[in-house]
Protein backbone atom coordinates (compact mmCIF):
# COMPACT_ATOMS: atom_id res chain seq x y z
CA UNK A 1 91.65 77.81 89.34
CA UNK A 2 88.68 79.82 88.64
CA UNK A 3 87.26 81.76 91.38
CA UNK A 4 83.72 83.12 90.99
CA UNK A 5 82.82 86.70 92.53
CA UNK A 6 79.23 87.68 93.62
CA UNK A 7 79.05 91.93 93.92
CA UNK A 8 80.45 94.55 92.31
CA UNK A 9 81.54 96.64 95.06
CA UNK A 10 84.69 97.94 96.08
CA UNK A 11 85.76 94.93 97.91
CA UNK A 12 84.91 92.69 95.14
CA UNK A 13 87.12 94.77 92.70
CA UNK A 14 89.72 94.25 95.24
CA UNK A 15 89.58 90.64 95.59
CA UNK A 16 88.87 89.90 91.64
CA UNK A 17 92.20 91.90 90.98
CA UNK A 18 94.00 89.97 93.57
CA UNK A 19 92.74 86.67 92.61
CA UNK A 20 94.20 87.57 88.83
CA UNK A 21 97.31 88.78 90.40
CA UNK A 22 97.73 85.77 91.70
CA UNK A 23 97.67 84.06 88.14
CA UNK A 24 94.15 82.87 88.65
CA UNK A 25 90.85 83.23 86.50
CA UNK A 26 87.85 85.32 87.28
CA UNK A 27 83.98 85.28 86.93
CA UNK A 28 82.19 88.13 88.08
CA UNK A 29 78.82 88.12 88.98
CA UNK A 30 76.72 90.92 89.40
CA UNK A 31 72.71 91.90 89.66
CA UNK A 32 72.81 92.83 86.46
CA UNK A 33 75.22 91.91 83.40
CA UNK A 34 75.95 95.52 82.84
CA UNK A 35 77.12 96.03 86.20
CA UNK A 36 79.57 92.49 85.92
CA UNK A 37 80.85 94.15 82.64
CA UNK A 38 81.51 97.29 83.89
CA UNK A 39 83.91 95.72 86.55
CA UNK A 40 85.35 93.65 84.10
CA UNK A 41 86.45 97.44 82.08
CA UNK A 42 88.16 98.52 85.46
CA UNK A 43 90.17 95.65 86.15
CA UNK A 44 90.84 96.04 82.65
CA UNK A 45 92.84 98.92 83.46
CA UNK A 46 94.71 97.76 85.92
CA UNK A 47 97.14 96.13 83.37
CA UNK A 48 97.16 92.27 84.87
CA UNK A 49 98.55 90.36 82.78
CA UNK A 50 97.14 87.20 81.20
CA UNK A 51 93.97 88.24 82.75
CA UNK A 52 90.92 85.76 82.63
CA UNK A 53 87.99 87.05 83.13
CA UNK A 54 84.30 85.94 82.37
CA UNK A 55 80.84 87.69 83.61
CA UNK A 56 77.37 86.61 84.44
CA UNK A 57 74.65 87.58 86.68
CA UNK A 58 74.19 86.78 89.95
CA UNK A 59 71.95 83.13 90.30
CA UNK A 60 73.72 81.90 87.02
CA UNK A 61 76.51 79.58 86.19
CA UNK A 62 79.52 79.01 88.40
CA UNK A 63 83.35 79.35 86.98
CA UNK A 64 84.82 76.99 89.52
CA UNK A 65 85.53 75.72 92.50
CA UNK A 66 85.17 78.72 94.91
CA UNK A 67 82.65 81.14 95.33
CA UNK A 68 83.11 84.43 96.81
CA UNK A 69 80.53 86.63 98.80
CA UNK A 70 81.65 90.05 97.99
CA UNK A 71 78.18 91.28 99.23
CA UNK A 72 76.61 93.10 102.21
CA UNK A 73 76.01 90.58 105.55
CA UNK A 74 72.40 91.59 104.57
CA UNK A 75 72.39 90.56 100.78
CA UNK A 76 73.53 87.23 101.51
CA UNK A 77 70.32 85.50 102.07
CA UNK A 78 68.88 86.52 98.44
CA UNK A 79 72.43 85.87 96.78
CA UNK A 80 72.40 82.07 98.47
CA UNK A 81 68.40 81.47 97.14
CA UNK A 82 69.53 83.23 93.97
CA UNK A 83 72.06 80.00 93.66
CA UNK A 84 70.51 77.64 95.59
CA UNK A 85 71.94 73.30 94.22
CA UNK A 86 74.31 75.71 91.90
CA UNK A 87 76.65 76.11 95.11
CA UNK A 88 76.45 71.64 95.62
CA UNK A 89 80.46 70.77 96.55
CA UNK A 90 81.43 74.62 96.30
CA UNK A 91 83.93 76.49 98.89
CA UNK A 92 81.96 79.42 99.77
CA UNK A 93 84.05 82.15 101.14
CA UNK A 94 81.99 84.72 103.48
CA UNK A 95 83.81 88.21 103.74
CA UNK A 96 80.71 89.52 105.50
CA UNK A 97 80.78 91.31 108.56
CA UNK A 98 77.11 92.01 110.27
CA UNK A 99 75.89 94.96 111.13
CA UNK A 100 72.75 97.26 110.60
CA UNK A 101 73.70 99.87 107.75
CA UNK A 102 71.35 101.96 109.33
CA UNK A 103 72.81 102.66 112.12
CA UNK A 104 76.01 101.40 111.84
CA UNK A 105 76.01 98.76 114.96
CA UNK A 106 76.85 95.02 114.63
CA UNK A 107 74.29 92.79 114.75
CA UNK A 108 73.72 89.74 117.59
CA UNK A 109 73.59 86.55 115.61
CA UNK A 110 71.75 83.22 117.18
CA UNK A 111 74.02 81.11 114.61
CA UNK A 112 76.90 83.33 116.42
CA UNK A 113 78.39 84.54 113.11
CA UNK A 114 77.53 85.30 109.57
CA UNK A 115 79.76 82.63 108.41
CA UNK A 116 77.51 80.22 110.86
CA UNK A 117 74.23 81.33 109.20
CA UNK A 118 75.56 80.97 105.97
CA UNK A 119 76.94 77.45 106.72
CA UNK A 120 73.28 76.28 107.62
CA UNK A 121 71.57 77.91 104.98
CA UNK A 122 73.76 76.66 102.34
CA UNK A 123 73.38 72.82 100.74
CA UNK A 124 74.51 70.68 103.02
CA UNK A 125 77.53 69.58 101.11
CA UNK A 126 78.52 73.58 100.84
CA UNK A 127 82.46 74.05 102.53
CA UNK A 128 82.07 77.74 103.99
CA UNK A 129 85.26 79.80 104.63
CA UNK A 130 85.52 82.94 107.04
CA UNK A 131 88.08 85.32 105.23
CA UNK A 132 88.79 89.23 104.19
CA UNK A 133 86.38 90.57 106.45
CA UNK A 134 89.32 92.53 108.58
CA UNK A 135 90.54 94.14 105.21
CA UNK A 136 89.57 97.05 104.12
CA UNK A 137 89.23 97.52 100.07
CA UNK A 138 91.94 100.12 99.47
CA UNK A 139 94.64 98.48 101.26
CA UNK A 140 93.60 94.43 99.55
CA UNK A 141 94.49 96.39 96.23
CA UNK A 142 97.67 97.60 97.41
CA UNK A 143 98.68 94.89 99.17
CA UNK A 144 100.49 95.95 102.05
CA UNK A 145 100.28 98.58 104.78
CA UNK A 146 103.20 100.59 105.80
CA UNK A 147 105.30 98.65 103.81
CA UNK A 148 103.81 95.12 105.85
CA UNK A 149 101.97 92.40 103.49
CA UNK A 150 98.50 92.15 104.47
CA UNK A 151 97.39 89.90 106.80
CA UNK A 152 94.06 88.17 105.90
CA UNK A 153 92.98 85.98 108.90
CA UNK A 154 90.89 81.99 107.54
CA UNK A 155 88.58 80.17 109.75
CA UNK A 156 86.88 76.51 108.27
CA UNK A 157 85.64 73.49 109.26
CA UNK A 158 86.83 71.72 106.13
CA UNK A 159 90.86 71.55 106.00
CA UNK A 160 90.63 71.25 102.37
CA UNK A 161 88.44 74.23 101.74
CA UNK A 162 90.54 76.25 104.21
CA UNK A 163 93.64 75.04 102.29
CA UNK A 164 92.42 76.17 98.92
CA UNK A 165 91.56 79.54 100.40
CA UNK A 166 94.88 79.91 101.50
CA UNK A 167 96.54 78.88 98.19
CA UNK A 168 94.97 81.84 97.04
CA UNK A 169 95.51 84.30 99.38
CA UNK A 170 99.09 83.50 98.92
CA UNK A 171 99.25 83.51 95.20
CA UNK A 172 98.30 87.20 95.85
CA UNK A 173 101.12 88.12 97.66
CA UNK A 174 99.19 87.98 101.27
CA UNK A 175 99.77 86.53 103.87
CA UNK A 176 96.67 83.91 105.07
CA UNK A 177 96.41 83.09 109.07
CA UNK A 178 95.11 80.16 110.02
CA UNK A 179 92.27 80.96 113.21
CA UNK A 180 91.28 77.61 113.89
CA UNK A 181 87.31 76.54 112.73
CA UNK A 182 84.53 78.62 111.55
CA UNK A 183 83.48 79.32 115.07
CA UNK A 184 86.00 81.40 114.98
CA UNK A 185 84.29 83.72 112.79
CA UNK A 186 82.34 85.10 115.53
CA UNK A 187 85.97 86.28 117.14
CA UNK A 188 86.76 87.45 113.11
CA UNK A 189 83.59 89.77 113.20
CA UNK A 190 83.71 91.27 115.99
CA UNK A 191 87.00 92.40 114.97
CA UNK A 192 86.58 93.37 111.80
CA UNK A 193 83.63 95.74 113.38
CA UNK A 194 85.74 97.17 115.60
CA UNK A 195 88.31 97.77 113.18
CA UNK A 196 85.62 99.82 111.00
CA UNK A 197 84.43 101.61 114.24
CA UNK A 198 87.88 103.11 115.21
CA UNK A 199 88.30 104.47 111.55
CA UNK A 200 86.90 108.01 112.48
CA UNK A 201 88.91 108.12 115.82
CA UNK A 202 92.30 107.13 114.22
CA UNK A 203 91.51 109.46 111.36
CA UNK A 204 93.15 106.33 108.82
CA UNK A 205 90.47 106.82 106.11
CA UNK A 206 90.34 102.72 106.32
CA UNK A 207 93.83 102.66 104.93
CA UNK A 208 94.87 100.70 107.95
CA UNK A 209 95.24 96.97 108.58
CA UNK A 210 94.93 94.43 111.41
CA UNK A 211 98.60 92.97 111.66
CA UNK A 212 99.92 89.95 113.41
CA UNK A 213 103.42 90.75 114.42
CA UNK A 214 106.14 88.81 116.61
């Protein structure tokens, strides 16, 4: 499948290369074409084979089915008007986690999570799934901490969206949890703040991972 990426940030390096690991196709979208192309040159490096990617801007036309959010909690809003009916009968996957890059706190949603807000500002017919917010860049291109796969934890309403998600977590090597709805994205962000916040303390230079283990 094709699976469309909006940023050009770290974490949407990480994911694109994943996705293409995986044996899947790529279209990057960033705020400018120059800055889509210039992502497209460093996943060129990276050696994937049978890579397919494709770039655009962000606002223009979609690859495929599923839409990623690779974008600040704070971007999202302008990214979703930048789209608007283009997202009609996508799976929208939020990675988002919200909190005020000024100061660095997380942010008290009415909607009670990102995910939430996105869900009702998105056409109605929109499938939003909560996932990757818990990983950390670095350790989504690696794959694995300490020698563990990575865990990447998937909250949705819709059981087919949810099971697409998964399909392509998996294809990456990773290993996708299923948390139960997207209310559950208000658990999700909370810990993937608190999993930035203790990144100082620990001294793990967000190498680390959130693991379920039994």
């Amino acid at each position: 499948m094709d699976v469309t990426v909006v940023g050009t940030g770290n974490m949407a390096r990480a994911i694109a290369a994943r996705v293409l690991a995986g044996n899947h196709s790529v279209t990057l979208h960033g705020r400018t074409q120059e800055e889509a192309e210039a992502l497209d040159e460093e996943l060129m490096k990276l050696g994937l084979e049978n890579r397919s990617v494709s770039v655009g801007v962000a606002g223009g036309e979609i690859g495929g089915e599923v839409v990623v959010l690779a974008v600040w909690y704070d971007d999202v809003g302008d990214v979703l008007r930048a789209y608007g009916d283009r997202l009609a009968g996508r799976i929208l996957v939020d990675i988002t986690n919200p909190i005020d890059r000024a100061t660095s706190e997380p942010l008290i949603l009415a909607a009670g999570s990102a995910a939430q807000e996105i869900a009702a500002q998105a056409p109605p017919d929109v499938r939003v799934v909560k996932a990757f917010n818990t990983t950390f860049a670095g350790t989504l291109m690696e794959g694995e901490v300490a020698g563990e796969t990575l865990d990447v934890f998937v909250a949705a309403d819709d059981d087919d969206a949810k099971w697409t998600v998964t399909q392509l977590i998996e294809d990456a090597g990773l290993r996708a949890i299923d948390v139960g709805p997207l209310r559950r994205a208000q658990q999700l962000e909370a810990l993937g703040y608190l999993h930035m916040a203790i990144q100082d303390e620990l001294g793990t230079g967000f190498a680390s991972a959130v693991k379920i283990l039994a």
